[in-house]
PDB file of N, CA and C in Angstrom:
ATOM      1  N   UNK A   1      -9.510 -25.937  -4.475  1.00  0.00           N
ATOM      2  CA  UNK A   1      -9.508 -26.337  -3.085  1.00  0.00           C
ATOM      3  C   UNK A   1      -9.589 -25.090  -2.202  1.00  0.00           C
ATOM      4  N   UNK A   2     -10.541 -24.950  -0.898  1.00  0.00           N
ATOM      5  CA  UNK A   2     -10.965 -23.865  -0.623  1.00  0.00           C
ATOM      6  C   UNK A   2      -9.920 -24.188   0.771  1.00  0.00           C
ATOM      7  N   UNK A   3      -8.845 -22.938   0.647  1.00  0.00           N
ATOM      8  CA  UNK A   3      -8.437 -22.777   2.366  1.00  0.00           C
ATOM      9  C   UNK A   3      -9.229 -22.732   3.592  1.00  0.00           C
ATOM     10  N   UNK A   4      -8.999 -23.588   4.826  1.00  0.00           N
ATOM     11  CA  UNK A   4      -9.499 -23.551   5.946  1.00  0.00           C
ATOM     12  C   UNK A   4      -9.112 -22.589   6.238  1.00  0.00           C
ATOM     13  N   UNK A   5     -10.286 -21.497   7.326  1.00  0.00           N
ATOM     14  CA  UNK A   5     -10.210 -20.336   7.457  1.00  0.00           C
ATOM     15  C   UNK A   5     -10.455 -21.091   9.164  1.00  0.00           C
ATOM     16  N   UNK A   6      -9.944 -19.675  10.136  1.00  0.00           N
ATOM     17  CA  UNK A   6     -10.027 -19.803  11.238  1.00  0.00           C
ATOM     18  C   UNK A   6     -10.349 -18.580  11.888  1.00  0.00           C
ATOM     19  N   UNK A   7     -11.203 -18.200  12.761  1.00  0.00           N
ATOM     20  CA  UNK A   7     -12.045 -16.943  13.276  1.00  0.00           C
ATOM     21  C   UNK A   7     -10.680 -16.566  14.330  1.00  0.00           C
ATOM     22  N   UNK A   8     -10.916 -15.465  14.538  1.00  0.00           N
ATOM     23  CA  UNK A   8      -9.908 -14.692  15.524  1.00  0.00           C
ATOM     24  C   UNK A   8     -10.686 -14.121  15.950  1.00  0.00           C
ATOM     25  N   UNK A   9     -10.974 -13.145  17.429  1.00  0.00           N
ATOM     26  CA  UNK A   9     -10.864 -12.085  17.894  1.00  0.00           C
ATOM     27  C   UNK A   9      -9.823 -11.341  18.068  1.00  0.00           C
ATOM     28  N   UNK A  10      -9.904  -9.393  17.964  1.00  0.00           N
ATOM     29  CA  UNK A  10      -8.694  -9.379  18.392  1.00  0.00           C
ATOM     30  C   UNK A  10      -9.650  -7.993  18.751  1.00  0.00           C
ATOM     31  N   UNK A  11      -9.027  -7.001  19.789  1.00  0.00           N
ATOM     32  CA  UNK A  11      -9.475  -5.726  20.471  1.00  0.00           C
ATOM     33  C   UNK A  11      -8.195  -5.065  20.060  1.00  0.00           C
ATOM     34  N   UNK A  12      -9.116  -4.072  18.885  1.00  0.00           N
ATOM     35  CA  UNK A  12      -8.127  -2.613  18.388  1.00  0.00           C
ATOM     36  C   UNK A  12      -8.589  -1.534  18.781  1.00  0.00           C
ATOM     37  N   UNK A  13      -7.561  -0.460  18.948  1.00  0.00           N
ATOM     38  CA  UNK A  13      -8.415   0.876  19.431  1.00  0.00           C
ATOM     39  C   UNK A  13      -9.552   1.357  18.485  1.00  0.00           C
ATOM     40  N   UNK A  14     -10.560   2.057  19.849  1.00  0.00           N
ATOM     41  CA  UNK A  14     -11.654   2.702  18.687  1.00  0.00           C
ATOM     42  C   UNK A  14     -11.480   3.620  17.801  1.00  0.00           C
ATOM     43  N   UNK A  15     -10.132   4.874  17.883  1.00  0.00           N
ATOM     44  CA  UNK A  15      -9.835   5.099  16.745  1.00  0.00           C
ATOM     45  C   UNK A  15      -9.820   4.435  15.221  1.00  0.00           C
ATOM     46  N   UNK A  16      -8.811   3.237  15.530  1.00  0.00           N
ATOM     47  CA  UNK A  16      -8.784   2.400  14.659  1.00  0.00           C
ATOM     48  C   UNK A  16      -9.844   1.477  14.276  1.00  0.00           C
ATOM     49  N   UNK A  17     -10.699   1.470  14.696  1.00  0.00           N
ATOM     50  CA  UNK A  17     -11.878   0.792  14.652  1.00  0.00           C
ATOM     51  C   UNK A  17     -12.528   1.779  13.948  1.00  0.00           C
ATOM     52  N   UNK A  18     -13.003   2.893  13.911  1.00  0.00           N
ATOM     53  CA  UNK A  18     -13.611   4.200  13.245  1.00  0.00           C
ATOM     54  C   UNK A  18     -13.319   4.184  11.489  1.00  0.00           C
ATOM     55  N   UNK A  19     -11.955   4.231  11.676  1.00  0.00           N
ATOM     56  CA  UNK A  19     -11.387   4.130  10.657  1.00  0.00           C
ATOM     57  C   UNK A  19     -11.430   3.129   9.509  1.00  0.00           C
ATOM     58  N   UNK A  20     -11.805   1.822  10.166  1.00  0.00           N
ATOM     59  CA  UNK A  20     -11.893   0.711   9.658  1.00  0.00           C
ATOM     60  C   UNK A  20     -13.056   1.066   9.106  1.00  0.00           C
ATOM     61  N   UNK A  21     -13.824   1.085   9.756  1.00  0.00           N
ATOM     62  CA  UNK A  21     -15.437   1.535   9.675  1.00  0.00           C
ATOM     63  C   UNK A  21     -15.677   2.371   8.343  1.00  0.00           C
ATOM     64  N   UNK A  22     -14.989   3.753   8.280  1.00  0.00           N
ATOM     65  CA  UNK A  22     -14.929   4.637   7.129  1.00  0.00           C
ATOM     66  C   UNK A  22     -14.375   3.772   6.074  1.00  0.00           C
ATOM     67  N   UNK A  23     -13.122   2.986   5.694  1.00  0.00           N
ATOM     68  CA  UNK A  23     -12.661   2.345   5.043  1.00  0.00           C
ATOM     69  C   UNK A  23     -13.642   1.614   4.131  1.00  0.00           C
ATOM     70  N   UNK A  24     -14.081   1.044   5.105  1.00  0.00           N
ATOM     71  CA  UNK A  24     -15.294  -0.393   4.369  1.00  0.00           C
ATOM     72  C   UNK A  24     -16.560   0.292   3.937  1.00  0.00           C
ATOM     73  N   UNK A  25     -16.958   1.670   4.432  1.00  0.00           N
ATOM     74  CA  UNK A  25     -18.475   2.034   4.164  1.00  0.00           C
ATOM     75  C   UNK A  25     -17.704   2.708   2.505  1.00  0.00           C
ATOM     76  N   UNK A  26     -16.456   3.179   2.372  1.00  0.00           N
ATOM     77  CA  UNK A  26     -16.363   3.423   1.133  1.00  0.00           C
ATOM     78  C   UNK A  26     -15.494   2.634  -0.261  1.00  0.00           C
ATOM     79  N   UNK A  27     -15.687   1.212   0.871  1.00  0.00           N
ATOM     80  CA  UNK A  27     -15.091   0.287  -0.569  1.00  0.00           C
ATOM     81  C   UNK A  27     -16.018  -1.298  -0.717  1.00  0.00           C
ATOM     82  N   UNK A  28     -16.539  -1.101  -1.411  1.00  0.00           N
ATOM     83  CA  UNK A  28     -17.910  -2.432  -1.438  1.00  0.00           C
ATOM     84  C   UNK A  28     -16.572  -3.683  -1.603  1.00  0.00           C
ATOM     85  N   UNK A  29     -15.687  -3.698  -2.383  1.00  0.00           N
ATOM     86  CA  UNK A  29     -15.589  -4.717  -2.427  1.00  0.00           C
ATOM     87  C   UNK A  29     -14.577  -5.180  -1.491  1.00  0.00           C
ATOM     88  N   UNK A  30     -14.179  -4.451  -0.410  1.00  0.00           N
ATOM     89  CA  UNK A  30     -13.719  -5.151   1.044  1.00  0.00           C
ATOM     90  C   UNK A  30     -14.449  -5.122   1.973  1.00  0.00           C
ATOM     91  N   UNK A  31     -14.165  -6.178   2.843  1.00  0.00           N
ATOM     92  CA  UNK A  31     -14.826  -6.519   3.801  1.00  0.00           C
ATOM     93  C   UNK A  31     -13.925  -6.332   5.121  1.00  0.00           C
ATOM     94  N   UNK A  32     -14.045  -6.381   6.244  1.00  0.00           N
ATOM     95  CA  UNK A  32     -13.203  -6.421   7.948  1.00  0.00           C
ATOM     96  C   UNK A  32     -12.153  -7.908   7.775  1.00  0.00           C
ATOM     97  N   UNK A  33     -12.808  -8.918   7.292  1.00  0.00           N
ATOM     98  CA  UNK A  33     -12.452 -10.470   6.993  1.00  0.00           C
ATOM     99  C   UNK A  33     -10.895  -9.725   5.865  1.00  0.00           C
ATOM    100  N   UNK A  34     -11.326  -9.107   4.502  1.00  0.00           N
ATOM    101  CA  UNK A  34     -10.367  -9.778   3.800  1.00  0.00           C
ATOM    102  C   UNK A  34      -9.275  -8.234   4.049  1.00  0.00           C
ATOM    103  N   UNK A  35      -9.596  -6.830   4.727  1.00  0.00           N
ATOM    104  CA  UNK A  35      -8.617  -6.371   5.417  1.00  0.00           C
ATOM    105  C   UNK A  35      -7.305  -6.734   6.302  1.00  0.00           C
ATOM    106  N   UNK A  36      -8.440  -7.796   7.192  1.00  0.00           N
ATOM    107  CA  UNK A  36      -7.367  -8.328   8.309  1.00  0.00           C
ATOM    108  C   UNK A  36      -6.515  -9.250   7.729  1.00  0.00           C
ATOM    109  N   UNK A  37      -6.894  -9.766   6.628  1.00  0.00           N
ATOM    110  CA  UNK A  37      -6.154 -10.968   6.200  1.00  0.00           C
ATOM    111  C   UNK A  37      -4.789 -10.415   5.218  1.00  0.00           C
ATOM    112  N   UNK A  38      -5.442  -9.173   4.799  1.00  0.00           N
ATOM    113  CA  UNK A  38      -4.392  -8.540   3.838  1.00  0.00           C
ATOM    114  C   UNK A  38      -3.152  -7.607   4.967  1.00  0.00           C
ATOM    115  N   UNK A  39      -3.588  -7.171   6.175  1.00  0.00           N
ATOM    116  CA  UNK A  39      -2.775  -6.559   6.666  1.00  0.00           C
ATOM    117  C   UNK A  39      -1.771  -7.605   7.691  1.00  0.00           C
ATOM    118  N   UNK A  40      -2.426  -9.121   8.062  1.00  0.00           N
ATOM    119  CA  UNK A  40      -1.818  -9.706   8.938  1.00  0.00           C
ATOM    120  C   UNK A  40      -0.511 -10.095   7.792  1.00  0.00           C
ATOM    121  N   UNK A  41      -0.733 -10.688   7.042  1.00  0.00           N
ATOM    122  CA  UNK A  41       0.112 -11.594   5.428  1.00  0.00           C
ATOM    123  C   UNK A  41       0.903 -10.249   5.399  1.00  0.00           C
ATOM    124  N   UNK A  42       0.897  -9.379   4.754  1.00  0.00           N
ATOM    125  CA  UNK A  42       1.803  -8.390   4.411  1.00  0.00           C
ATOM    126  C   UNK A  42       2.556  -7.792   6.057  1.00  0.00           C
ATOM    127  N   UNK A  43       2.107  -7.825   7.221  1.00  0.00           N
ATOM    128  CA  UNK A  43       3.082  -7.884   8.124  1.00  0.00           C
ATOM    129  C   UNK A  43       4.111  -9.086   8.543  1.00  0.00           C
ATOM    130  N   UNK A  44       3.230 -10.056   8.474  1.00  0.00           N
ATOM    131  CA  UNK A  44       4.171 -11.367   8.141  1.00  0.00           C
ATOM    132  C   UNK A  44       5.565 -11.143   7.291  1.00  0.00           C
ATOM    133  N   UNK A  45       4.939 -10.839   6.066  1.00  0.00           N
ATOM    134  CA  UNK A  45       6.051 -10.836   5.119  1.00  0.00           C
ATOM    135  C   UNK A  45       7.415  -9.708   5.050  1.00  0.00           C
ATOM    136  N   UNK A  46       6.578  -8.590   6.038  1.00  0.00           N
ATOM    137  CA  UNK A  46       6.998  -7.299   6.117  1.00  0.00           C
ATOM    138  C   UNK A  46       8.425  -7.880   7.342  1.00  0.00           C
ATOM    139  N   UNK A  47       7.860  -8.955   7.669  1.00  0.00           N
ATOM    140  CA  UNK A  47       8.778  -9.241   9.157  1.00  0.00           C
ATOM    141  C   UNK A  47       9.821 -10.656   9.430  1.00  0.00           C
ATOM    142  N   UNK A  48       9.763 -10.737   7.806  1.00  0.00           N
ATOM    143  CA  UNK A  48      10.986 -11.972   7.314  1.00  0.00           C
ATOM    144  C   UNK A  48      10.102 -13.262   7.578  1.00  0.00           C
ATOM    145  N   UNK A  49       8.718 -13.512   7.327  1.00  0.00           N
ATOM    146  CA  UNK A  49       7.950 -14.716   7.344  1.00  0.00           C
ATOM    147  C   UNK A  49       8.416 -15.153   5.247  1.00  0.00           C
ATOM    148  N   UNK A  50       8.970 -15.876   4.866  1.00  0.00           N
ATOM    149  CA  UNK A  50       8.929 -15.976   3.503  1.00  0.00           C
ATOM    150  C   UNK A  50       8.424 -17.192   2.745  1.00  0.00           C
ATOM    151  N   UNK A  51       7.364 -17.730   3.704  1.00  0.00           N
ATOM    152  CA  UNK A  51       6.827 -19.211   2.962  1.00  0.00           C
ATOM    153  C   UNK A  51       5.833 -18.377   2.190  1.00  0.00           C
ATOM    154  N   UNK A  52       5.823 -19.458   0.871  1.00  0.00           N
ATOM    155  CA  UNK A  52       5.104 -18.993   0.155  1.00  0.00           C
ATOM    156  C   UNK A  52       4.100 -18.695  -0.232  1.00  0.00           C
ATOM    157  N   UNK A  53       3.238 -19.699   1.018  1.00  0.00           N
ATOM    158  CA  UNK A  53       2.070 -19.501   1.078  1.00  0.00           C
ATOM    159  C   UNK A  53       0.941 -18.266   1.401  1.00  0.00           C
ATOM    160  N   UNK A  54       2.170 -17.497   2.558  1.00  0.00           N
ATOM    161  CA  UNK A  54       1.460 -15.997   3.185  1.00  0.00           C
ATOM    162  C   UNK A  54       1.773 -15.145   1.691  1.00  0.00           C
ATOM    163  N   UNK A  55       2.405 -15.385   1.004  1.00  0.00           N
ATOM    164  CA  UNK A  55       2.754 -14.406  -0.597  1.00  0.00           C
ATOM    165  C   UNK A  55       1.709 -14.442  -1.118  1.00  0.00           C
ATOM    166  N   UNK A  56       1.242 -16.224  -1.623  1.00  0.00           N
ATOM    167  CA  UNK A  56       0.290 -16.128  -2.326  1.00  0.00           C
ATOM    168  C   UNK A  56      -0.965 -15.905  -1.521  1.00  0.00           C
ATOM    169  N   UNK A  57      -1.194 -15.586  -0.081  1.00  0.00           N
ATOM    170  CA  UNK A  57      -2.667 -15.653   0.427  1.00  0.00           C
ATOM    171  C   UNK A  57      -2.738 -14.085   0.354  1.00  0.00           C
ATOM    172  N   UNK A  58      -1.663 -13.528   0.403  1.00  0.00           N
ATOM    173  CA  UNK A  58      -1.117 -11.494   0.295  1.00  0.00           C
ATOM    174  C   UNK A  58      -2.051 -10.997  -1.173  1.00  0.00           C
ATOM    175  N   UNK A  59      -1.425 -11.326  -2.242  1.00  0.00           N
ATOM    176  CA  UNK A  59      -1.724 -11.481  -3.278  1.00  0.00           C
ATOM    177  C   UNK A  59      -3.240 -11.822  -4.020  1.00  0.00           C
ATOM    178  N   UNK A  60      -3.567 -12.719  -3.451  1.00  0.00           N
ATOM    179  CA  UNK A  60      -4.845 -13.453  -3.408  1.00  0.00           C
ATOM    180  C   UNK A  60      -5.756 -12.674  -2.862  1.00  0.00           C
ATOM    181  N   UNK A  61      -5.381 -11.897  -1.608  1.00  0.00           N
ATOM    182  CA  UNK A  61      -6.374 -11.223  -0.906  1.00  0.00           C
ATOM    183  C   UNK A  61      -6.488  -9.505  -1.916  1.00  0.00           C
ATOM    184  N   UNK A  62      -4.927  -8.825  -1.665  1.00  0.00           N
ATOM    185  CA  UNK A  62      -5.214  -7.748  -2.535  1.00  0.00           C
ATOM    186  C   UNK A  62      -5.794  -7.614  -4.040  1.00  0.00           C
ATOM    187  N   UNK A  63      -5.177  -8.774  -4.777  1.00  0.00           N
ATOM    188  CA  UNK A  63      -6.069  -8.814  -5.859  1.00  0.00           C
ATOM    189  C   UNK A  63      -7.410  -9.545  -6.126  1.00  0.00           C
ATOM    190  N   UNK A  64      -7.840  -9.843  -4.904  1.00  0.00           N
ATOM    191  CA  UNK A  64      -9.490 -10.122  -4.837  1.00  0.00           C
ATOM    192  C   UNK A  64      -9.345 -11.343  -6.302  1.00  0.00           C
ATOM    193  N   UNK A  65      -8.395 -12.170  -6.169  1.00  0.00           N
ATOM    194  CA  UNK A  65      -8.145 -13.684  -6.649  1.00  0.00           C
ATOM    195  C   UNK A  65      -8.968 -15.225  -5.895  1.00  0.00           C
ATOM    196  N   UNK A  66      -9.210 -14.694  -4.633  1.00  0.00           N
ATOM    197  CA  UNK A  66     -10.288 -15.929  -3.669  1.00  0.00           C
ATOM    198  C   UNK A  66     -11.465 -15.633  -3.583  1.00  0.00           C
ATOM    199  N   UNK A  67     -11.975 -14.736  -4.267  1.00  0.00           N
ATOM    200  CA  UNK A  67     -13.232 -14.353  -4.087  1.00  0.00           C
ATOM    201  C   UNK A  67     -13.567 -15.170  -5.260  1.00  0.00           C
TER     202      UNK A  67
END
């Protein structure tokens, strides 16, 4: 069963945007999509969110398990 995904915008500095940029030109198998998803879940969790679902979407994303 494939999770409903939902689009965001969000405006980060262009530093951080640069960076992102370098990040992804030297890792094929991430994308901007499964970054944001790995850094939003692990701040979640980082910030006493403990359903289990952001664990397993954490997980899922770093170990490239939904792909």
């Amino acid at each position: 069963m494939n999770p409903t995904s939902i689009s965001i915008l969000a405006e980060i500095p262009e530093e951080l945007h640069e960076s992102l940029k370098h990040f992804l030109e030297t890792r094929a198998a991430w994308d901007q999509d499964r970054v944001f998803c790995a850094a939003l879940s692990l701040f979640l969790l980082q910030n006493g969110q403990s359903d289990p679902n952001t664990s397993r979407i954490y997980l899922d994303t770093m170990f490239d398990y939904a792909a």
